[in-house]
PDB file of N, CA and C in Angstrom:
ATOM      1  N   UNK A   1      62.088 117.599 135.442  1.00  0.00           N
ATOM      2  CA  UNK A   1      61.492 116.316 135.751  1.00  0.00           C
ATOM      3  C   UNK A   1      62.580 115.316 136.140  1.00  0.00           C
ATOM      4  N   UNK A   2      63.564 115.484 135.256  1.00  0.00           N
ATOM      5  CA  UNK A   2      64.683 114.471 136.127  1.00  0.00           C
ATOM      6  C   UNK A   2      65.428 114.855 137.137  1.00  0.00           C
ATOM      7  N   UNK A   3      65.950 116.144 137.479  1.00  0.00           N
ATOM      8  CA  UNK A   3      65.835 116.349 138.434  1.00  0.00           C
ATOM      9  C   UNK A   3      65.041 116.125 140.005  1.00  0.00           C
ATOM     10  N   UNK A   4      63.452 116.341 139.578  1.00  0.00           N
ATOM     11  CA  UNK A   4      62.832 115.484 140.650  1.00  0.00           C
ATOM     12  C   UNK A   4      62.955 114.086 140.913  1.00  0.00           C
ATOM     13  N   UNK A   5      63.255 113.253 139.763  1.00  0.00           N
ATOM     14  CA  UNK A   5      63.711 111.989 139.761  1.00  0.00           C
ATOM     15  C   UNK A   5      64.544 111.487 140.853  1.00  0.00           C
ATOM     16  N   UNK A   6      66.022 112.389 140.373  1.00  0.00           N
ATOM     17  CA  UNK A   6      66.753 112.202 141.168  1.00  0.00           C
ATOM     18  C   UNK A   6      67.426 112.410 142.598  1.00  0.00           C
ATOM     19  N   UNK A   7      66.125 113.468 142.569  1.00  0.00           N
ATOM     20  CA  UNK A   7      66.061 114.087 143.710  1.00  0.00           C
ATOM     21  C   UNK A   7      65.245 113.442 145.015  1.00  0.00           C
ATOM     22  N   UNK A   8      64.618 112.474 144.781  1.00  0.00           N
ATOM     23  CA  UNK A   8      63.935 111.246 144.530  1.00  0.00           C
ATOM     24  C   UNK A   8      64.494 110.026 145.310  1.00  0.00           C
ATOM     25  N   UNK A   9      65.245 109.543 144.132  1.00  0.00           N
ATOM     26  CA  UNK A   9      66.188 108.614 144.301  1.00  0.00           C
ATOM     27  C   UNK A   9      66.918 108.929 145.421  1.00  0.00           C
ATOM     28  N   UNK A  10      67.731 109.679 145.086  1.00  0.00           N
ATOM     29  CA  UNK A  10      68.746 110.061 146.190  1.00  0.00           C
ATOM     30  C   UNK A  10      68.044 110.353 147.877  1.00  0.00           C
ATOM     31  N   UNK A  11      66.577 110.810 148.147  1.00  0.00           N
ATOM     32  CA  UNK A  11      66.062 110.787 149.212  1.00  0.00           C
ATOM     33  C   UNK A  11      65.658 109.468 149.844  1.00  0.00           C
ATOM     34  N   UNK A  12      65.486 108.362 148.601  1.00  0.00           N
ATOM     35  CA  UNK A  12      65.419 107.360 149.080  1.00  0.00           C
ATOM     36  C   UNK A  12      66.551 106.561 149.245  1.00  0.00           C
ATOM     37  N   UNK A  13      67.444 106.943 148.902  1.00  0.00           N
ATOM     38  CA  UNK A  13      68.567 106.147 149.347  1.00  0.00           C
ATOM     39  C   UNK A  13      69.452 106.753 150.785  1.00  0.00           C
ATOM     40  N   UNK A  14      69.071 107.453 151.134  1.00  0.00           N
ATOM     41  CA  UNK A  14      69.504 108.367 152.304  1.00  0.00           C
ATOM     42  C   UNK A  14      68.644 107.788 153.304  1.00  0.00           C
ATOM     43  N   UNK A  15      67.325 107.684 152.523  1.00  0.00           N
ATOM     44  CA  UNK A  15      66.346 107.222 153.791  1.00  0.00           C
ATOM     45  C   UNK A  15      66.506 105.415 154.323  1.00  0.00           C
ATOM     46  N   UNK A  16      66.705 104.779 153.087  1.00  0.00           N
ATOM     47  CA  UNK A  16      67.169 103.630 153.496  1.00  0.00           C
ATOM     48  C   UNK A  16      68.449 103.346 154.231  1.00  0.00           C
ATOM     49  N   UNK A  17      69.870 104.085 154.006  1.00  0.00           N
ATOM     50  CA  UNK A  17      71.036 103.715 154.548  1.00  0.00           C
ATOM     51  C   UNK A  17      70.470 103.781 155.901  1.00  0.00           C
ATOM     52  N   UNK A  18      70.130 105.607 156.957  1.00  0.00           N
ATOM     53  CA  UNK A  18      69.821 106.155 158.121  1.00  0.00           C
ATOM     54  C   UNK A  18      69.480 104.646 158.574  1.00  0.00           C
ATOM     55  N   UNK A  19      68.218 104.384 158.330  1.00  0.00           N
ATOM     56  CA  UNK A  19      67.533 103.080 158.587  1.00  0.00           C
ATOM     57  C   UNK A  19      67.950 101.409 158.428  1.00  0.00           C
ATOM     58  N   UNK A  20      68.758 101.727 157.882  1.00  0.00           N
ATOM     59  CA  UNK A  20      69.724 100.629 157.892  1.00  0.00           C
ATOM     60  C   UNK A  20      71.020 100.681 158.860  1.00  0.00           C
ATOM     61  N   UNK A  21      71.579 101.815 159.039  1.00  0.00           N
ATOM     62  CA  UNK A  21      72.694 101.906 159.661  1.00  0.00           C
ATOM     63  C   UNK A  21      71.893 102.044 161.441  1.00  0.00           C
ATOM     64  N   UNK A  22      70.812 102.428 161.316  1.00  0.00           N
ATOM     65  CA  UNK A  22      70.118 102.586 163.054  1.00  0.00           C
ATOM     66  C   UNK A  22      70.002 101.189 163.392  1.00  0.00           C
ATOM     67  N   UNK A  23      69.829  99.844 162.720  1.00  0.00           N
ATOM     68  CA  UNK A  23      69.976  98.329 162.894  1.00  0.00           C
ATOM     69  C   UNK A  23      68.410  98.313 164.185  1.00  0.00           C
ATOM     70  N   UNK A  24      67.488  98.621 163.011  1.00  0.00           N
ATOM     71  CA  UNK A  24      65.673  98.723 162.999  1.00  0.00           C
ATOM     72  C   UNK A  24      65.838  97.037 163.355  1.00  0.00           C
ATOM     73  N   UNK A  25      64.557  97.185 163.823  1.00  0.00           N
ATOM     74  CA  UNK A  25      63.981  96.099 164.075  1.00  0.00           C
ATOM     75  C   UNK A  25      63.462  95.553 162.021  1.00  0.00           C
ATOM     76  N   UNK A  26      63.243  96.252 161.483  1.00  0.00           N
ATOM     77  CA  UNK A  26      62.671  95.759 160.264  1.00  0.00           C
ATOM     78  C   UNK A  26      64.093  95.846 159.248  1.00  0.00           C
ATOM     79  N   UNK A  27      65.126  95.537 159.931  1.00  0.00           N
ATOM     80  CA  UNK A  27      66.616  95.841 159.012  1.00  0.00           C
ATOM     81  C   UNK A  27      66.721  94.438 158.146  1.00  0.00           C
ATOM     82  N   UNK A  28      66.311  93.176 158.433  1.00  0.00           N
ATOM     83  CA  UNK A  28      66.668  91.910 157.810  1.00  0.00           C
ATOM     84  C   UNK A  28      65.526  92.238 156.446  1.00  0.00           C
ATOM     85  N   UNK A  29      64.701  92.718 156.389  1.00  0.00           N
ATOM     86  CA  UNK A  29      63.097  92.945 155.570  1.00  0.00           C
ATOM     87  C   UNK A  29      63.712  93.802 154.657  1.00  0.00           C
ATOM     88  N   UNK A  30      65.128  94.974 155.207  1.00  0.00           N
ATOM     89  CA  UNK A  30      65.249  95.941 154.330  1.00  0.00           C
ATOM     90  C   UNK A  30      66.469  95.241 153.154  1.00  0.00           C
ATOM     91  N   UNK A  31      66.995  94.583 153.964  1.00  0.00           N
ATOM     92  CA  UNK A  31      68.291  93.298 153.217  1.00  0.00           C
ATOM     93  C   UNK A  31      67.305  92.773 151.743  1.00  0.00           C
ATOM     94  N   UNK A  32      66.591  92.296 152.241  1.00  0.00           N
ATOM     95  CA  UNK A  32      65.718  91.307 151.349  1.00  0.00           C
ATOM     96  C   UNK A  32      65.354  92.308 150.245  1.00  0.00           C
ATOM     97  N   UNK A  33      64.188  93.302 150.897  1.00  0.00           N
ATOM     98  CA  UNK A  33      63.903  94.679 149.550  1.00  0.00           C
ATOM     99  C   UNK A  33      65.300  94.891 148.484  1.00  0.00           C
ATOM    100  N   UNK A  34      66.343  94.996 149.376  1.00  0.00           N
ATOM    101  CA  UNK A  34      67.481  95.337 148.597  1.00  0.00           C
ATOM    102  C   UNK A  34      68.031  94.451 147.833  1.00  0.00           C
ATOM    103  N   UNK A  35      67.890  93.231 148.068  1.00  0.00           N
ATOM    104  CA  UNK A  35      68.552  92.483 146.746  1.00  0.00           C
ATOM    105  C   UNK A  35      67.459  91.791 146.384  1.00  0.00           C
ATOM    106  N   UNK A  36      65.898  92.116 146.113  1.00  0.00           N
ATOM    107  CA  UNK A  36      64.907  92.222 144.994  1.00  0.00           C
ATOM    108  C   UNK A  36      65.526  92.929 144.017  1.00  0.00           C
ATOM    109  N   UNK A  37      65.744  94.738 144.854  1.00  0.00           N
ATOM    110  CA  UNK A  37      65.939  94.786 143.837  1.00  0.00           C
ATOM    111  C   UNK A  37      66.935  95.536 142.980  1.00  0.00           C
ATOM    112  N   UNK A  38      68.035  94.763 143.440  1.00  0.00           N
ATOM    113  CA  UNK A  38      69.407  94.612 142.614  1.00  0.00           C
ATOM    114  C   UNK A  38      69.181  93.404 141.725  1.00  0.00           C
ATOM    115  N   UNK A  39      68.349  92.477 142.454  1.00  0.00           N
ATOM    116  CA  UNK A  39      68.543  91.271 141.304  1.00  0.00           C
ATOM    117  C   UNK A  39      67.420  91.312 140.140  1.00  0.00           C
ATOM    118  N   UNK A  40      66.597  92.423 140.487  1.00  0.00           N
ATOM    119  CA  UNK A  40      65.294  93.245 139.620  1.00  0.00           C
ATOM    120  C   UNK A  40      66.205  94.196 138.479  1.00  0.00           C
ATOM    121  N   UNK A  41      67.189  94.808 139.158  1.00  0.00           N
ATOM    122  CA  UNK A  41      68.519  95.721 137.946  1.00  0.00           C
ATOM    123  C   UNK A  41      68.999  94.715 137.489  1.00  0.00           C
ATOM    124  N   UNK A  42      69.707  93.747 137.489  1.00  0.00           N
ATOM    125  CA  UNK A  42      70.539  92.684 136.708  1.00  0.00           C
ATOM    126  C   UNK A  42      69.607  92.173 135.591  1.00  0.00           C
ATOM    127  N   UNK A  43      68.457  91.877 136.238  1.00  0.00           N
ATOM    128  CA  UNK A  43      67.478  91.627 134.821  1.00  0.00           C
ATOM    129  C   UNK A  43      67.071  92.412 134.559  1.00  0.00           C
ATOM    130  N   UNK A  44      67.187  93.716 134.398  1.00  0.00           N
ATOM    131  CA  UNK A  44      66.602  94.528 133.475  1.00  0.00           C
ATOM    132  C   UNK A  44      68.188  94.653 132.506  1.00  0.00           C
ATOM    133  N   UNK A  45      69.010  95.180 132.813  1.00  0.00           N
ATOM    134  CA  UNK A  45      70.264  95.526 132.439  1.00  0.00           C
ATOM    135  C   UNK A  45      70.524  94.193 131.561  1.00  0.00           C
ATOM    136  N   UNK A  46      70.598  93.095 131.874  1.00  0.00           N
ATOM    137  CA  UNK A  46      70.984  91.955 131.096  1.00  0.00           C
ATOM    138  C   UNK A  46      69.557  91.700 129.847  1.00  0.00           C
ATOM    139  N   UNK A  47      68.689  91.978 130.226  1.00  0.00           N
ATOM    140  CA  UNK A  47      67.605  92.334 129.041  1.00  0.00           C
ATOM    141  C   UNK A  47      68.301  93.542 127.649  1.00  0.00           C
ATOM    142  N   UNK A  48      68.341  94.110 128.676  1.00  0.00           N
ATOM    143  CA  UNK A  48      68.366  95.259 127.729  1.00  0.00           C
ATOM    144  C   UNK A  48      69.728  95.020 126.803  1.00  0.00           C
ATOM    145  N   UNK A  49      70.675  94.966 127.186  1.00  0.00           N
ATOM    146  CA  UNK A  49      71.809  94.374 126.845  1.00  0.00           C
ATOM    147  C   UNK A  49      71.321  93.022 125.654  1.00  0.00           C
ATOM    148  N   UNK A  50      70.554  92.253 125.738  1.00  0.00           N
ATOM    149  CA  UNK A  50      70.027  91.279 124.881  1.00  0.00           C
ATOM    150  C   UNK A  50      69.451  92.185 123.726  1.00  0.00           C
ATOM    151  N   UNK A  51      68.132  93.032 123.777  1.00  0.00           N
ATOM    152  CA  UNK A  51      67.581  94.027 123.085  1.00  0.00           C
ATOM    153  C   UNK A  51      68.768  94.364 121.845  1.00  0.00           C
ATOM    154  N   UNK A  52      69.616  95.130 122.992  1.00  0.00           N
ATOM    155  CA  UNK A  52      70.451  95.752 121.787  1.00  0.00           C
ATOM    156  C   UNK A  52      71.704  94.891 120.677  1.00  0.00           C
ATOM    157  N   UNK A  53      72.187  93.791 121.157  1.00  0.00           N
ATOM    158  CA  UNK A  53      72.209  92.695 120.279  1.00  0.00           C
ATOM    159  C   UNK A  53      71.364  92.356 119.593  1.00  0.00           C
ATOM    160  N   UNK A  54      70.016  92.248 119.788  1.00  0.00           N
ATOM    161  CA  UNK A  54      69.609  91.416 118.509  1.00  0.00           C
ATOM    162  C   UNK A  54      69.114  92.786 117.680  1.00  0.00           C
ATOM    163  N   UNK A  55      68.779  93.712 118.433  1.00  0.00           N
ATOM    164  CA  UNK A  55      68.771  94.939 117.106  1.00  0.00           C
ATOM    165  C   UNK A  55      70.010  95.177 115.972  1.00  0.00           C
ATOM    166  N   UNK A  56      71.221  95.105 116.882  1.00  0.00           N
ATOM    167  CA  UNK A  56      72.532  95.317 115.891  1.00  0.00           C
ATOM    168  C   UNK A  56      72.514  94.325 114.748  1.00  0.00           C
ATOM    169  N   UNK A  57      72.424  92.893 115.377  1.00  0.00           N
ATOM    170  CA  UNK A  57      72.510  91.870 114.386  1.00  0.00           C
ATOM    171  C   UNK A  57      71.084  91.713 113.670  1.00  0.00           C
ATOM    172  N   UNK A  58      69.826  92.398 114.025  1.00  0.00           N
ATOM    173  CA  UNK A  58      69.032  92.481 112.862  1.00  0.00           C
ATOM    174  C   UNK A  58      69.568  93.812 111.955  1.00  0.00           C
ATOM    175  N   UNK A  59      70.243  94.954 112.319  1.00  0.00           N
ATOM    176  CA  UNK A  59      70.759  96.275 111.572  1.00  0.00           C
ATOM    177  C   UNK A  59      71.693  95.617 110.331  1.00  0.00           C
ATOM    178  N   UNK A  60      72.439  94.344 110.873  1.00  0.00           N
ATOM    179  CA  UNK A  60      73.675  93.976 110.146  1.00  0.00           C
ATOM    180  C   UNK A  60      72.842  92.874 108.923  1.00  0.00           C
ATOM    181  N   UNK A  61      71.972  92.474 109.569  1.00  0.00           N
ATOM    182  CA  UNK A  61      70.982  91.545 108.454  1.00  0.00           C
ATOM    183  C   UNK A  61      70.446  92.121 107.599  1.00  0.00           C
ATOM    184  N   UNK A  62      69.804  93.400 107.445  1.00  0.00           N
ATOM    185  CA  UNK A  62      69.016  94.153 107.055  1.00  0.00           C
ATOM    186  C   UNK A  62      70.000  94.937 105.602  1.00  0.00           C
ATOM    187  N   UNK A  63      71.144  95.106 106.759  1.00  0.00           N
ATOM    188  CA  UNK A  63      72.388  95.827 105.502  1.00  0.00           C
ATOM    189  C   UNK A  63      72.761  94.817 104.327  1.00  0.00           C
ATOM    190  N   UNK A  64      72.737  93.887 105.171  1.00  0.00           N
ATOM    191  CA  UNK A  64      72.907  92.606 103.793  1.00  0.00           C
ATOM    192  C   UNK A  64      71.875  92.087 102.688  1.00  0.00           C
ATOM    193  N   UNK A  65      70.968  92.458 103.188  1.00  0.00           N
ATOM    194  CA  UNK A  65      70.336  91.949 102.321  1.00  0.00           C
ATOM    195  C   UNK A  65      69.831  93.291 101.496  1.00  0.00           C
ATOM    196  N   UNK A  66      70.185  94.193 101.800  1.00  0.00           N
ATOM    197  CA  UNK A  66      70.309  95.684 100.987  1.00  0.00           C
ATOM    198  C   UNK A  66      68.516  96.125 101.258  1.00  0.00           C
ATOM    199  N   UNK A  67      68.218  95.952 102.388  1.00  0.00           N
ATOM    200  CA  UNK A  67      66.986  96.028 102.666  1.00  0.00           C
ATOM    201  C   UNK A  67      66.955  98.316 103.350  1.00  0.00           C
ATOM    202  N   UNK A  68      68.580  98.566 103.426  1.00  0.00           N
ATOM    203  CA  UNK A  68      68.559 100.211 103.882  1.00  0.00           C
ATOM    204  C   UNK A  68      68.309 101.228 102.345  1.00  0.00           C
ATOM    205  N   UNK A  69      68.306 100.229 101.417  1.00  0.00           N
ATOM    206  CA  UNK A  69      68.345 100.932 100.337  1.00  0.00           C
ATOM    207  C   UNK A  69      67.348 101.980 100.543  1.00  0.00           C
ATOM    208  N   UNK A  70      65.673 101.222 100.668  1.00  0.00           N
ATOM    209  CA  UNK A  70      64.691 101.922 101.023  1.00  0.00           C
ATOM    210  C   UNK A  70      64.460 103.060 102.157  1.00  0.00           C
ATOM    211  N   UNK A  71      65.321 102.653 103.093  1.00  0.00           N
ATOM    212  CA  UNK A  71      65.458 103.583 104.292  1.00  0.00           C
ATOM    213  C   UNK A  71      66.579 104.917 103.983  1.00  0.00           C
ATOM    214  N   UNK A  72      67.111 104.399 103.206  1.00  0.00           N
ATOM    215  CA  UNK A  72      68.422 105.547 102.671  1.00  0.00           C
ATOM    216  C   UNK A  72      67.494 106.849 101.812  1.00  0.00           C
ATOM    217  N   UNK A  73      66.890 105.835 101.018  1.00  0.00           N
ATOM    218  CA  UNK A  73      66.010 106.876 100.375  1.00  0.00           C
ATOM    219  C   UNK A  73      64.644 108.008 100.486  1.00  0.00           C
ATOM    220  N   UNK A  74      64.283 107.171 101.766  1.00  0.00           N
ATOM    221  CA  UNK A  74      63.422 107.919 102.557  1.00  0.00           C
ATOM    222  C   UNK A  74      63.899 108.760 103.410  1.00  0.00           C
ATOM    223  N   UNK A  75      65.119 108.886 103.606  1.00  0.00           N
ATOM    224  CA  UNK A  75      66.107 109.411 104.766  1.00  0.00           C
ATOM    225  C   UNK A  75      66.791 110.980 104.213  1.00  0.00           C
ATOM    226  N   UNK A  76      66.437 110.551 102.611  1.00  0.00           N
ATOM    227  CA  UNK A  76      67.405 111.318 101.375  1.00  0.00           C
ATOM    228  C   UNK A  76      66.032 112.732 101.011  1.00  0.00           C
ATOM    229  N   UNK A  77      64.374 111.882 101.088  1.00  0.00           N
ATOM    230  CA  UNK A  77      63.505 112.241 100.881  1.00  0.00           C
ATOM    231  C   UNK A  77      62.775 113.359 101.834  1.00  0.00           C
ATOM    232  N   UNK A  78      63.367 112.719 103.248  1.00  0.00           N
ATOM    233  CA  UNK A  78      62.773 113.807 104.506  1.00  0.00           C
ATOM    234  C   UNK A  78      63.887 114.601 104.529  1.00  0.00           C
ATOM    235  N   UNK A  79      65.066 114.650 104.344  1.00  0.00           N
ATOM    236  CA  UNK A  79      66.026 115.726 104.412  1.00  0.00           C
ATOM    237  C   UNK A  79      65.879 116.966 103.321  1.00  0.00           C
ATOM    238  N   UNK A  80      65.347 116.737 102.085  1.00  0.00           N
ATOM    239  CA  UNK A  80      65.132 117.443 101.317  1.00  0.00           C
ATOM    240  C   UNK A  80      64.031 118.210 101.512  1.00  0.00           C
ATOM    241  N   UNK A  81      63.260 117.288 102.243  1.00  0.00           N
ATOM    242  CA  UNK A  81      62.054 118.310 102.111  1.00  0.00           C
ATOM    243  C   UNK A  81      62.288 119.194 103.668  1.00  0.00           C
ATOM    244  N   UNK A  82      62.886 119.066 104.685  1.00  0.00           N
ATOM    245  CA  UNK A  82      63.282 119.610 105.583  1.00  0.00           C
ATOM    246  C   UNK A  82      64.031 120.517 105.193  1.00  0.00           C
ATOM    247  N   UNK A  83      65.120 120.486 104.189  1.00  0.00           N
ATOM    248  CA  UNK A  83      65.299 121.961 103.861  1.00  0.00           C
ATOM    249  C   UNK A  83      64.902 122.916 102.537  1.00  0.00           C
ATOM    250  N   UNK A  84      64.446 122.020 101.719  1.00  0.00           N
ATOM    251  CA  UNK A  84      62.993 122.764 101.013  1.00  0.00           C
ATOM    252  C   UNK A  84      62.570 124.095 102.052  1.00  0.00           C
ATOM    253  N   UNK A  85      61.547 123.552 103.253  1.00  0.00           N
ATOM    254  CA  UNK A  85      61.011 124.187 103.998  1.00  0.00           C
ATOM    255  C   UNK A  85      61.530 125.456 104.304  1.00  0.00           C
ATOM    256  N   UNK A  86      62.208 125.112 104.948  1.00  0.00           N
ATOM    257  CA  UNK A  86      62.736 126.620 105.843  1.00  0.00           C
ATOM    258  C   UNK A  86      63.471 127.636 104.762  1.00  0.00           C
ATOM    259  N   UNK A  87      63.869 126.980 103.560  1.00  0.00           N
ATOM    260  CA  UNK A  87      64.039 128.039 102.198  1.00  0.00           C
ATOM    261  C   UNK A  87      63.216 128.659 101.933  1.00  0.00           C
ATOM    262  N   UNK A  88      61.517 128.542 102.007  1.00  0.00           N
ATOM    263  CA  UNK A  88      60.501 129.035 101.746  1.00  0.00           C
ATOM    264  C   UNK A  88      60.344 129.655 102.635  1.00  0.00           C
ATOM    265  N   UNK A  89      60.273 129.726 104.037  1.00  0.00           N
ATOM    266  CA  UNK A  89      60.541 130.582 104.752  1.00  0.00           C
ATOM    267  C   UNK A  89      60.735 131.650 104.538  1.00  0.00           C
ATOM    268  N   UNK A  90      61.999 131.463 104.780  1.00  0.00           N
ATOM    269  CA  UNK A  90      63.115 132.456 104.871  1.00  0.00           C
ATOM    270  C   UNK A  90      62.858 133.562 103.448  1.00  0.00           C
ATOM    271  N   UNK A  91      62.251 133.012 102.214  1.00  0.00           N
ATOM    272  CA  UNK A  91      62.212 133.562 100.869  1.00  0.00           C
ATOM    273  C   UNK A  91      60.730 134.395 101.974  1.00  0.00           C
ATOM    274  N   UNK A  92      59.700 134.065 102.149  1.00  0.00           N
ATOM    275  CA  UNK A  92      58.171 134.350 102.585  1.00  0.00           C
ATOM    276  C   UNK A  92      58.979 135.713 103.993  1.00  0.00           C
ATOM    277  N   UNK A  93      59.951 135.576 104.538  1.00  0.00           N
ATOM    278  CA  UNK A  93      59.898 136.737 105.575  1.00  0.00           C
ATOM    279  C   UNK A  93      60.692 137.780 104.900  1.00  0.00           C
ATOM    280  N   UNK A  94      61.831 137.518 103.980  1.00  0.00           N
ATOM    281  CA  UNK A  94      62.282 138.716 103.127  1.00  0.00           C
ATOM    282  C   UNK A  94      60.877 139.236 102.326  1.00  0.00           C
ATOM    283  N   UNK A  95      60.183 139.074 101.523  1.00  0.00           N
ATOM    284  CA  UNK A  95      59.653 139.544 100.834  1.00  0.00           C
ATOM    285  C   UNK A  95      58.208 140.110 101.376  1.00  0.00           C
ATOM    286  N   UNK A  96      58.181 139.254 103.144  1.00  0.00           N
ATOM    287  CA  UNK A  96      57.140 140.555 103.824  1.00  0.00           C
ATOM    288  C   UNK A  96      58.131 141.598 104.078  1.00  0.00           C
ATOM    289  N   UNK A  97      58.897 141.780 104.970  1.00  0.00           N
ATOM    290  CA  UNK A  97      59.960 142.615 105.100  1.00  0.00           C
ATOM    291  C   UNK A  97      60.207 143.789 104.328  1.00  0.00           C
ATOM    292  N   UNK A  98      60.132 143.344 103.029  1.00  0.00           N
ATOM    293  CA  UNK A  98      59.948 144.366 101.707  1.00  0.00           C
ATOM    294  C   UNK A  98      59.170 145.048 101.528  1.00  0.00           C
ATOM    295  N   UNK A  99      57.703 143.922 101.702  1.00  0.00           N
ATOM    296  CA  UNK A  99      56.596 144.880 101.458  1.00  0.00           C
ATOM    297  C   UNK A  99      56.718 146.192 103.184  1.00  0.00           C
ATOM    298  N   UNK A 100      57.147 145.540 103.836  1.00  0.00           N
ATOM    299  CA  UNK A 100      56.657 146.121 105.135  1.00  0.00           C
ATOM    300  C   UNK A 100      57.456 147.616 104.927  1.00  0.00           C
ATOM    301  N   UNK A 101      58.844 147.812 104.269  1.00  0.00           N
ATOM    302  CA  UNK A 101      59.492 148.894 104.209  1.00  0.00           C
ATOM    303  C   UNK A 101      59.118 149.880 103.151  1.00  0.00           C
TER     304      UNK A 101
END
């Protein structure tokens, strides 16, 4: 799938240069499309970039106020039982195995 993506992308950017570099009658229209949307990437990129600041500095708020305690322990809670699991397993295919021989 990302592959088609980019496979994608890259056809459209091939298709725009050709058409840009042939100096079309619709070449000033293609100027304009193009810095939509570069100036459409700058605000996304400068968003996102915002996003992940205020996540860090809510991560760093959160640590302070010892609010991961709970998350530590739920973290402590799914790991255990994640390998709980596959111990039972592994005990459940030896002992078909056994019976099977």
């Amino acid at each position: 799938m990302l592959s088609l993506i980019f496979i994608l992308v890259l056809g459209l950017a091939g298709w725009t240069s050709a058409s840009f570099l042939s100096k079309g009658k619709h070449q000033e229209e293609i100027k304009e499309e193009l810095k939509n949307i570069l100036n459409t990437f700058y605000s996304f990129a400068s968003s996102l970039k915002n996003l992940v600041h205020l996540l860090i500095k809510d991560s760093i708020k959160s640590a302070a106020d010892g609010d991961l305690e709970n998350v530590k322990d739920n973290v402590i809670e799914m790991v255990k039982g994640n390998m709980i699991n596959p111990l039972k397993k592994d005990e459940e295919n030896e002992n078909n195995e056994e019976k099977a021989a």
